[in-house]
Protein backbone atom coordinates (compact mmCIF):
# COMPACT_ATOMS: atom_id res chain seq x y z
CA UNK A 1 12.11 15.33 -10.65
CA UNK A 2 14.42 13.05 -9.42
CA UNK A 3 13.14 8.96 -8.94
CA UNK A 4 13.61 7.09 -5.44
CA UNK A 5 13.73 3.71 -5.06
CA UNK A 6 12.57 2.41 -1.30
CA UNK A 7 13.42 -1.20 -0.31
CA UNK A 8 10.47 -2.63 1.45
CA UNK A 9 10.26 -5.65 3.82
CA UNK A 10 7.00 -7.65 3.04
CA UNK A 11 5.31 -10.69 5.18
CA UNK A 12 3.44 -13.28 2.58
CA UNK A 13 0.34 -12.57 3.72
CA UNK A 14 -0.21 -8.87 3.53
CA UNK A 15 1.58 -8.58 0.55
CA UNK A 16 -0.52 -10.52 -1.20
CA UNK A 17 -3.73 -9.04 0.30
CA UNK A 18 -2.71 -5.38 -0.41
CA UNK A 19 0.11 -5.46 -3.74
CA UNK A 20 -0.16 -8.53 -5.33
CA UNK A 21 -3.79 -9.24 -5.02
CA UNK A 22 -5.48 -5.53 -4.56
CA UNK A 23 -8.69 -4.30 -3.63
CA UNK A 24 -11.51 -2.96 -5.47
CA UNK A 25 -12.45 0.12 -5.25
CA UNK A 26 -15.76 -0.41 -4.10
CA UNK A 27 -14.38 -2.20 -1.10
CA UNK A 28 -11.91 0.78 -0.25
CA UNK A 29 -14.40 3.61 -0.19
CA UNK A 30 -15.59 3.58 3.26
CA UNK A 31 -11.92 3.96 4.34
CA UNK A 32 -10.95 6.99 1.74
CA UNK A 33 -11.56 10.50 2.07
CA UNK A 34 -13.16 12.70 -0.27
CA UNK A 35 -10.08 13.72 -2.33
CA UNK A 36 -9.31 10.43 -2.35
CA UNK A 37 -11.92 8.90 -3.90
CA UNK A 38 -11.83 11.46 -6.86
CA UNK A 39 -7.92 10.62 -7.64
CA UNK A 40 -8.24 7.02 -7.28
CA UNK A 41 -11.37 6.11 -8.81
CA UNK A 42 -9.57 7.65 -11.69
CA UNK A 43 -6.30 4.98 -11.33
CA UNK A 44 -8.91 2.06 -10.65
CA UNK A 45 -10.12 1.74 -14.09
CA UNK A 46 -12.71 -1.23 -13.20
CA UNK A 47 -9.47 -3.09 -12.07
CA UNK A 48 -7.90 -3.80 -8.66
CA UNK A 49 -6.00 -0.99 -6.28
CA UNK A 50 -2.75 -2.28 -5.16
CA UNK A 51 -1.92 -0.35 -1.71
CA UNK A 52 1.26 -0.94 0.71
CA UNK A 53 1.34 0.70 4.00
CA UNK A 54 2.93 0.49 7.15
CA UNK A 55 2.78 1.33 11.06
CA UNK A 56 3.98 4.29 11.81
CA UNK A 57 7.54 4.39 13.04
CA UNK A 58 10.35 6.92 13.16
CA UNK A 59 12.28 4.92 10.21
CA UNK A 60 9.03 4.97 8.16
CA UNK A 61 7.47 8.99 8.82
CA UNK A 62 10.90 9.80 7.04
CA UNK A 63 10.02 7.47 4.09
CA UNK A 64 6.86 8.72 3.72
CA UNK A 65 7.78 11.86 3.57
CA UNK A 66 9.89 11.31 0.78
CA UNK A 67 7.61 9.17 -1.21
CA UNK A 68 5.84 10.90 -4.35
CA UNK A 69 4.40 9.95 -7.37
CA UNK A 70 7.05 8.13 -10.17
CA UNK A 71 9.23 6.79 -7.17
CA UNK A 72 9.66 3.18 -6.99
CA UNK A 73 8.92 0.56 -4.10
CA UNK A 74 10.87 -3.02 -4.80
CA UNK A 75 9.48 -5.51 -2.20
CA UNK A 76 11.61 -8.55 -0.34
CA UNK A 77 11.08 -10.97 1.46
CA UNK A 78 13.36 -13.19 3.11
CA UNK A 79 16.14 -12.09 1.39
CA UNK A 80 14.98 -11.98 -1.86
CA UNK A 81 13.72 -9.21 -4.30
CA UNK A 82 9.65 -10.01 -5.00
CA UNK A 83 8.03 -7.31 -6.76
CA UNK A 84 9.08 -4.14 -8.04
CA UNK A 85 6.02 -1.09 -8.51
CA UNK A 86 5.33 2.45 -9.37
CA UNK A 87 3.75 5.15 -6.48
CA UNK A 88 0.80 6.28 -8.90
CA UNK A 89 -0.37 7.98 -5.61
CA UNK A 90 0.54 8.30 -1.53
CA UNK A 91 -2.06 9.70 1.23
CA UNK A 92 -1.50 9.15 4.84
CA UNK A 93 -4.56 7.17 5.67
CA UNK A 94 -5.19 5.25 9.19
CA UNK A 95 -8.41 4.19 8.24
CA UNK A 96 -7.26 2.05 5.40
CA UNK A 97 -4.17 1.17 7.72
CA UNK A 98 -6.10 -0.24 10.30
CA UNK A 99 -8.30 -2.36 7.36
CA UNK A 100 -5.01 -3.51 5.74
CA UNK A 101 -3.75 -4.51 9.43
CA UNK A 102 -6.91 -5.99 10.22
CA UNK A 103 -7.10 -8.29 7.49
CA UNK A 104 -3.40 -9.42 7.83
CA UNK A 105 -4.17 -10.12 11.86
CA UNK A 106 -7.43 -12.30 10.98
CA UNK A 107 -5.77 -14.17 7.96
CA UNK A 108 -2.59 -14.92 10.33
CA UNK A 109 -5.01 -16.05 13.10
CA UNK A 110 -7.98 -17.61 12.07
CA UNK A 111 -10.87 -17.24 14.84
């Protein structure tokens, strides 16, 4: 199987809400599907889920369909490289888009 590496624009906030920061996976399971909760409660071992995502755009349905498990996502922002980490698993999901998005919106403007 041959390993990709994707170079991935980040914003400070979302980053750090979805990579750097994570989820549990108690918070997540209103948003996952069946067969997704079975694979990831596996990778949550009592710990965080890191997620990245994206809007979907013609640049990004190609990238997605090339991602697969053992490929590689190395973050940047601003010009530099920030974080470098491993797809353990990739799902099309819009319900746990639209919570990812959500929480970036109401972090970058407070009500």
């Amino acid at each position: 199987m041959t390993k990709h590496i994707f170079r991935v624009p980040v914003d400070t906030v979302h980053f750090n809400d979805t990579v750097k920061t994570g989820k549990a996976y108690n918070e997540l399971l209103p948003f996952l599907a069946f067969i997704e909760k079975a694979y990831l409660e596996k990778l949550a071992h009592d710990g965080p889920l890191r997620y990245w995502g994206s809007l979907p755009r013609v640049n990004n349905q190609k990238t997605f369909m090339r991602i697969s498990e053992g490929d590689e996502l190395l973050f940047y922002r601003s010009g530099k490289y920030v974080a470098l980490a491993t797809i353990a698993f990739s799902t099309r999901n819009p319900a746990l888009a639209r919570l990812a998005l959500r929480m970036h919106l109401l972090s970058a403007f407070p009500f």
